[in-house]
Protein backbone atom coordinates (compact mmCIF):
# COMPACT_ATOMS: atom_id res chain seq x y z
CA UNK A 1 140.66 58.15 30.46
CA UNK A 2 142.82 56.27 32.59
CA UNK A 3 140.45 56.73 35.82
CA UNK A 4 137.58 55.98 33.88
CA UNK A 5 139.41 52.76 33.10
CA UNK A 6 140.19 52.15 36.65
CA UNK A 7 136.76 52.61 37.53
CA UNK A 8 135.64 50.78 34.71
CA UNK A 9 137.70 47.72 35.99
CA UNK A 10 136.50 48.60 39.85
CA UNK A 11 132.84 48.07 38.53
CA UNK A 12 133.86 44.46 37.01
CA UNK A 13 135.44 43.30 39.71
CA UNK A 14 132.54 44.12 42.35
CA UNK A 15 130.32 42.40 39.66
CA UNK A 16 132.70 38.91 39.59
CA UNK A 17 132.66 39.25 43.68
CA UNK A 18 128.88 39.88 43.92
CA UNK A 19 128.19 36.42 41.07
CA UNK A 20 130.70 34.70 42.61
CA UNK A 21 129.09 35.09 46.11
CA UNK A 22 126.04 33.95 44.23
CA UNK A 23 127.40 30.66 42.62
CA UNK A 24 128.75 29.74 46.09
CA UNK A 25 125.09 29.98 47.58
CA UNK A 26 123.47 28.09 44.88
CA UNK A 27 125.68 25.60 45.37
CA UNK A 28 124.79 25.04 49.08
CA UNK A 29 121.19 24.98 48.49
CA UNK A 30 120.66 21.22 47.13
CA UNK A 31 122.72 20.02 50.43
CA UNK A 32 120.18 22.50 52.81
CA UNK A 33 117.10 21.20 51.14
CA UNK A 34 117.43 17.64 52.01
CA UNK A 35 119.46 18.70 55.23
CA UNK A 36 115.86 20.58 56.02
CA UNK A 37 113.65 17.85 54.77
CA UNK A 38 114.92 15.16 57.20
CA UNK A 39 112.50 16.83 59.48
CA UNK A 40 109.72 18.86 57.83
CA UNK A 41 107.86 17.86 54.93
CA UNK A 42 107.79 20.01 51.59
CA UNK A 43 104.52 22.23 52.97
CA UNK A 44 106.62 23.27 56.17
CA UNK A 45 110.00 24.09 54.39
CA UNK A 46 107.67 26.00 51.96
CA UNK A 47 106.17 27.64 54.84
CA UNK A 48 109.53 28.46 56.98
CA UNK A 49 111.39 29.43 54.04
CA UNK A 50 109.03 31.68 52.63
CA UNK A 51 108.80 34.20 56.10
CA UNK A 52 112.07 33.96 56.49
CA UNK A 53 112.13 35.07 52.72
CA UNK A 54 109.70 37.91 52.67
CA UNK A 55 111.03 39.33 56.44
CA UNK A 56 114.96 39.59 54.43
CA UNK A 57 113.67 40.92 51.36
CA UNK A 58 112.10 43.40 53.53
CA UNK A 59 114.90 44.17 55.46
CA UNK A 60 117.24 44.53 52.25
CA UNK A 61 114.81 47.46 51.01
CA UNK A 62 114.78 48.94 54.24
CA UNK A 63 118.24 49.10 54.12
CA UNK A 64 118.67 50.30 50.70
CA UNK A 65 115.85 52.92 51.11
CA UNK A 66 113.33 51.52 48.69
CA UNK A 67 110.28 50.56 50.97
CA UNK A 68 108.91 53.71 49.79
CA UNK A 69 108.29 51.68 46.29
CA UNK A 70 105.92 49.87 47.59
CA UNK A 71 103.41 53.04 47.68
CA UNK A 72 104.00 53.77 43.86
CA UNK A 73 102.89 50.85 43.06
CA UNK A 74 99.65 50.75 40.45
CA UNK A 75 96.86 48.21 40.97
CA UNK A 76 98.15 46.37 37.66
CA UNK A 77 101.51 46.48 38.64
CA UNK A 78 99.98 44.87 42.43
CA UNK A 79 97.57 42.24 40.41
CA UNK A 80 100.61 41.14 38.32
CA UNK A 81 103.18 39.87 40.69
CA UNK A 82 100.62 38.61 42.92
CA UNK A 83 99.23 36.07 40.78
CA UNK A 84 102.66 35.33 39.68
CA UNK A 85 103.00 34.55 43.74
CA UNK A 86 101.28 31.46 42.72
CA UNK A 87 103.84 30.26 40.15
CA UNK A 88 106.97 31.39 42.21
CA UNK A 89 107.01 30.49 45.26
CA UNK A 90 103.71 28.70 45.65
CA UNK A 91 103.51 26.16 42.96
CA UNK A 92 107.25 26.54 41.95
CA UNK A 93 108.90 25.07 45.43
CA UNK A 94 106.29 23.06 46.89
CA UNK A 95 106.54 20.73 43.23
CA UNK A 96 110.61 21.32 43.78
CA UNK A 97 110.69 20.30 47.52
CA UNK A 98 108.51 17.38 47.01
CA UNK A 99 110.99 16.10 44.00
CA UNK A 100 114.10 16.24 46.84
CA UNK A 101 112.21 14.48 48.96
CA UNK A 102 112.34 11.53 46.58
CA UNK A 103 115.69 11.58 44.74
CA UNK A 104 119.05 11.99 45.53
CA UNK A 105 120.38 15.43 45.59
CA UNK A 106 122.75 14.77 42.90
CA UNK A 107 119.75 14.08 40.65
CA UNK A 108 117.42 16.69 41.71
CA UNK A 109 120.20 19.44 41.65
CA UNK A 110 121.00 18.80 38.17
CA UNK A 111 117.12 18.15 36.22
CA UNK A 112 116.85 21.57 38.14
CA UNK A 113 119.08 23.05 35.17
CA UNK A 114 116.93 21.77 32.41
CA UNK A 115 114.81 25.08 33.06
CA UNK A 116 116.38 27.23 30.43
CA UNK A 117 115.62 24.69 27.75
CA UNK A 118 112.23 24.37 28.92
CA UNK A 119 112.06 28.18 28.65
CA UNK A 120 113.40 27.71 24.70
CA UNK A 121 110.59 25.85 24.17
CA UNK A 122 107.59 27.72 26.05
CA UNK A 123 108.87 30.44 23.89
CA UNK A 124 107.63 29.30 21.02
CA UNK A 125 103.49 29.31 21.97
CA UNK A 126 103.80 32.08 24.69
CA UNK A 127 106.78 34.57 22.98
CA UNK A 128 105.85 33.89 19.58
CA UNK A 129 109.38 32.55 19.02
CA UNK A 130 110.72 29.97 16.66
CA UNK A 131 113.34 27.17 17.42
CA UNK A 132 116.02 26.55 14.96
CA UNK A 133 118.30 23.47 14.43
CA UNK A 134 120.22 24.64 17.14
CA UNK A 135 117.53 25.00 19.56
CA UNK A 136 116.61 21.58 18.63
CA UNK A 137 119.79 20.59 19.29
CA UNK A 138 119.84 21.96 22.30
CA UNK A 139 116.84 20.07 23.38
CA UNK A 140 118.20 16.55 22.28
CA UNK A 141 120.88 16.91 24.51
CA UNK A 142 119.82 18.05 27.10
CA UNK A 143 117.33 15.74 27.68
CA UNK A 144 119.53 12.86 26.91
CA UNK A 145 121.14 14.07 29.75
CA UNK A 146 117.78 14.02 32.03
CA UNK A 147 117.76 10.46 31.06
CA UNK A 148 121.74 9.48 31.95
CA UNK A 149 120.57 11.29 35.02
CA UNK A 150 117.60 9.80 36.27
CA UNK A 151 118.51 5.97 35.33
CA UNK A 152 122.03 6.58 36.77
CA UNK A 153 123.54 4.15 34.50
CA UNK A 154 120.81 1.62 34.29
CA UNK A 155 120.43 2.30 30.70
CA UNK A 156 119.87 -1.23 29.10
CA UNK A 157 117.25 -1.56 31.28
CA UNK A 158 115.61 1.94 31.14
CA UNK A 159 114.95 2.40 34.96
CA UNK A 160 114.19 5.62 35.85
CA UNK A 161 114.88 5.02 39.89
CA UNK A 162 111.95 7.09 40.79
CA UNK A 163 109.92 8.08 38.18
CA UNK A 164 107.62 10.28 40.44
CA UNK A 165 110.55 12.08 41.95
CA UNK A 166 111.78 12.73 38.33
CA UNK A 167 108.97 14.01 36.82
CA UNK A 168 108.10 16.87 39.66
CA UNK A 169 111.79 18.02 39.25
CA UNK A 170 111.02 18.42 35.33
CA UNK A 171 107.47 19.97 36.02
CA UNK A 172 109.31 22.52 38.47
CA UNK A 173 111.74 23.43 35.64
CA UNK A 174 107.92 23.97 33.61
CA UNK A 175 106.68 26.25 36.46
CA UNK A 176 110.07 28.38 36.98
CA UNK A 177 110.12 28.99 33.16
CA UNK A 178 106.41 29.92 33.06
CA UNK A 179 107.11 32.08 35.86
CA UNK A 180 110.02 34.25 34.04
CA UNK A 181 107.45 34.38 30.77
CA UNK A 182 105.00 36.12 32.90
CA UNK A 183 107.83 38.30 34.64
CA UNK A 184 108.96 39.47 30.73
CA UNK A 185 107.04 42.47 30.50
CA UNK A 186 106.96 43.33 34.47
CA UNK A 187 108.19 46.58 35.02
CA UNK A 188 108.16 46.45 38.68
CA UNK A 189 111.47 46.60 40.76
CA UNK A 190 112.92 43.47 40.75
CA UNK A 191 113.59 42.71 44.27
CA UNK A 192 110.00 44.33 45.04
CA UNK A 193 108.31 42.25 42.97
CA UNK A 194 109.97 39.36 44.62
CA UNK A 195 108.52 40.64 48.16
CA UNK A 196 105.30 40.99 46.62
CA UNK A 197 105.28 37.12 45.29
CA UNK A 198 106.22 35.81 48.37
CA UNK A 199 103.85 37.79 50.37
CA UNK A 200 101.14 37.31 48.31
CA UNK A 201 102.09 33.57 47.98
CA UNK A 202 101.62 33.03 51.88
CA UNK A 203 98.43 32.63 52.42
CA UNK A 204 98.14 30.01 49.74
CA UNK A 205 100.95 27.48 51.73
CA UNK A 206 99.92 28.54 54.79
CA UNK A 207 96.28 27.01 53.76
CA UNK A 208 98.14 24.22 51.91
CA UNK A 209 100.31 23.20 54.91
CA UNK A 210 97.31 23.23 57.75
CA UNK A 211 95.20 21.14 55.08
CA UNK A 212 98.07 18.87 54.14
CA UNK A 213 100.22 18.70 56.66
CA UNK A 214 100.71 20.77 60.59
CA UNK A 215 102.58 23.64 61.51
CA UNK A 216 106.58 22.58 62.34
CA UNK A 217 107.29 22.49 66.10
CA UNK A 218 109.33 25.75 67.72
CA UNK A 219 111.92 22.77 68.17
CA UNK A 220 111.86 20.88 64.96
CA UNK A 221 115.96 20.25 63.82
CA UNK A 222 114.79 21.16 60.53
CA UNK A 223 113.96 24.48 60.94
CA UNK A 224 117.47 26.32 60.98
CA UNK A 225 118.11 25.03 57.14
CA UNK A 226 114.74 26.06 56.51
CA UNK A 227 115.34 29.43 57.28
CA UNK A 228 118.93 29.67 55.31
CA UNK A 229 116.68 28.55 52.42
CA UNK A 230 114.24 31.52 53.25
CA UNK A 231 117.63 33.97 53.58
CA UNK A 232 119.73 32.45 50.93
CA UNK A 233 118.07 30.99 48.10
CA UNK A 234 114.86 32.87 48.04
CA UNK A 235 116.28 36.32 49.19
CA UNK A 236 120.06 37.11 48.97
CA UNK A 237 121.31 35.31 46.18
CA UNK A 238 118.64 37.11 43.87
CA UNK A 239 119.67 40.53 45.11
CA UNK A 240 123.39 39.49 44.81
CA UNK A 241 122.87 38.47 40.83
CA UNK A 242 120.87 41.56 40.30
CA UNK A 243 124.13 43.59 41.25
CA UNK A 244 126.15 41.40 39.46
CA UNK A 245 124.60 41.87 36.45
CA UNK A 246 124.06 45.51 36.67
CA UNK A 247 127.57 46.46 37.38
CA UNK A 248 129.26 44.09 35.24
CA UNK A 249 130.42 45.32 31.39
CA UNK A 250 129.57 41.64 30.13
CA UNK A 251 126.51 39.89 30.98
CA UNK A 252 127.78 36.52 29.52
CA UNK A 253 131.41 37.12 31.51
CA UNK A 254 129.39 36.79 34.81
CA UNK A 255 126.54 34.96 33.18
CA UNK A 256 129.01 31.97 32.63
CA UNK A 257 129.88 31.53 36.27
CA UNK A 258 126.42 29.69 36.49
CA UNK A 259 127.90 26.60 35.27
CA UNK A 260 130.54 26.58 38.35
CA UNK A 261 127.44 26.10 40.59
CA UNK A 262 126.41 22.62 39.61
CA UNK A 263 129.72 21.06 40.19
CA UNK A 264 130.36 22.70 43.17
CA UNK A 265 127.03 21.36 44.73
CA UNK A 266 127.72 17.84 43.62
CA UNK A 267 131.15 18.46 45.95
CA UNK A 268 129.02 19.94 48.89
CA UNK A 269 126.84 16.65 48.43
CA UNK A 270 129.18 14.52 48.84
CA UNK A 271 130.67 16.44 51.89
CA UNK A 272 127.85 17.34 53.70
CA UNK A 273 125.55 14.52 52.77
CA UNK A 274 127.40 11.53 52.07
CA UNK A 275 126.19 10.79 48.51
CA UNK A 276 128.45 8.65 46.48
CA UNK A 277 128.84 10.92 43.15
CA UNK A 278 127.92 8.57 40.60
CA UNK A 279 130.15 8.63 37.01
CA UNK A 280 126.65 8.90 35.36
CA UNK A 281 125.93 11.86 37.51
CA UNK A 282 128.62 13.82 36.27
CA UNK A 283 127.88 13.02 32.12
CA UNK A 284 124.40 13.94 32.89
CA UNK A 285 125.32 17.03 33.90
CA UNK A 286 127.67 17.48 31.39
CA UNK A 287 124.98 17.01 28.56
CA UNK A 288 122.49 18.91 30.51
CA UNK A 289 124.88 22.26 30.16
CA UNK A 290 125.78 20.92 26.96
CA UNK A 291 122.61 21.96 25.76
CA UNK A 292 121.91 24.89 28.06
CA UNK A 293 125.62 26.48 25.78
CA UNK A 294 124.06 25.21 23.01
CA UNK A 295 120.71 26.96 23.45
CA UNK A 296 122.53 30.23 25.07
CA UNK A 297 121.70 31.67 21.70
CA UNK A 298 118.18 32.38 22.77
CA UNK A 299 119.17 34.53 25.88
C-alpha cells in the first residue's frame, strides 16, 4: 500500500512538472508572436511556424516509437483530421496572427481566453447542449470583460481602440472552439492527429502566403521566434499537457494551473516588450476567468 502510495504521489508530481512546463510556455507565446511579427507578416509566421511544427511533432513520435501509427490509420480517420487542418492551424492562426498584428499583446493574449465560453455556447446547436443560469452567467462576464479589455478604460466613451484587431481575436476564439467540437468524437492519437492537421494544413498557407504575401528571406530577424512558435506553441506544449493530464489523479488540480498562464504573460510583456500593463488590463482579465470558473461546470 505504502509503495503504491509513493508511486501514486511520483505520478502527480511528474504531472504538476509536465503542466507547469506547459503554463510557462504559454506564457511566452504572446511576447514571441509580436517579437516574430516585427518582421514577417501573419502568412509567413503561419508558414515558418507550421514546418517547424509538423518536423517536431514528427520527431517527438519518432522518438516515442509511434510513427508506425501513421500506417493504421483508416481513410475516415485520414479525411477527418485533415479537413480539421483547415480550422487548426489554417484558419485558426492566420485570423489569430493577424489580430496581434493590430493590438497590444496584453489585449490579444487575454480575448484569446474567451474560447472556452465560446465553446459553452457552440455547444448548444452543435452538442445538443443546454445553458443554464450559470452558463449565462458565465457569458455576461466574461464578455464584460472583452469589453474592459478592448476599450482599456475608455468606457464613457465606448472606444474599442481597434475594433478590427478585436474582432479577429474573438473570431479566433470561434474557430479554436469549432475546432475542439469537430475533434470530440476523433479517436485518432492525439499528437498524430495534430501532425496530420498541420501537414495537411500546409499546402493551404503555403498557397495563401505566395498569393498574399512572399516567402520570408533565409535572413529575415523574424524567423528564429517563428520557429519557437512552430516548436513551442504548436508542438511541445500540446504533448507536455497531454502527459500532464494523463498522469495526474485530478484533472482540475492540473487543469487549474491554466489560469497562472495569463498573468505570467502580461509579466513577460512588460519585460520583453515594453508594454505598460494597463489597470484595465488586469480587471479584464480578471472577469474574463471569472467567467471561464464560472462556466468550468460544462468541462
Amino acid at each position: 500500500m505504502a509503495a503504491q502510495e509513493q508511486a501514486k504521489g511520483a505520478r502527480q508530481r511528474q504531472a504538476y512538472a509536465y503542466g507547469l512546463g506547459t503554463v510557462l510556455i504559454w506564457s511566452t507565446v504572446a511576447s514571441a508572436f509580436k517579437i516574430a511579427l516585427k518582421d514577417l507578416d501573419h502568412y509567413q509566421l503561419l508558414l515558418v511556424a507550421d514546418v517547424v511544427s509538423i518536423a517536431t511533432l514528427l520527431v517527438i513520435l519518432a522518438a516515442q516509437g509511434r510513427l508506425g501509427l501513421l500506417r493504421k490509420l483508416t481513410g475516415r480517420e485520414l479525411l477527418r483530421n485533415c479537413g480539421l487542418g483547415a480550422l487548426n492551424p489554417f484558419l485558426y492562426y492566420l485570423v489569430l496572427f493577424k489580430a496581434y498584428s493590430l493590438l497590444p499583446a496584453q489585449v490579444a493574449q487575454p480575448l484569446n481566453y474567451t474560447w472556452a465560453i465560446t465553446l459553452s455556447l457552440l455547444s448548444v446547436p452543435f452538442l445538443g447542449q443546454k445553458l443554464t443560469r450559470r452558463d449565462l452567467a458565465a457569458i455576461c462576464v466574461s464578455y464584460l470583460g472583452v469589453v474592459v479589455l478592448s476599450t482599456q478604460g475608455r468606457l464613457a466613451e465606448f472606444d474599442f481602440g481597434n475594433p478590427l484587431g478585436v474582432g479577429l481575436a474573438l473570431l479566433s476564439t470561434l474557430i479554436w472552439a469549432l475546432y475542439w467540437i469537430g475533434n470530440t468524437k476523433n479517436s485518432t492519437d492525439p499528437v498524430l492527429a495534430l501532425l496530420l492537421n498541420f501537414a495537411a494544413a500546409f499546402p493551404l498557407i503555403l498557397l495563401t502566403t505566395l498569393a498574399c504575401s512572399a516567402l520570408p528571406a533565409w535572413g529575415n530577424p523574424g524567423l528564429p521566434a517563428a520557429a519557437y512558435v512552430g516548436v513551442f506553441e504548436m508542438g511541445v506544449s500540446f504533448v507536455l499537457w497531454l502527459m500532464a493530464m494523463r498522469l495526474t489523479e485530478s484533472t482540475a488540480r492540473i487543469g487549474n494551473l491554466i489560469f497562472l498562464s495569463p498573468f505570467l504573460s502580461l509579466a513577460l510583456i512588460h519585460i520583453i516588450l515594453g508594454e505598460i500593463i494597463h489597470a484595465t488590463t488586469f480587471l479584464g482579465l480578471a472577469l474574463i476567468l471569472a467567467g471561464n470558473v464560472l462556466g468550468q461546470r460544462r468541462g
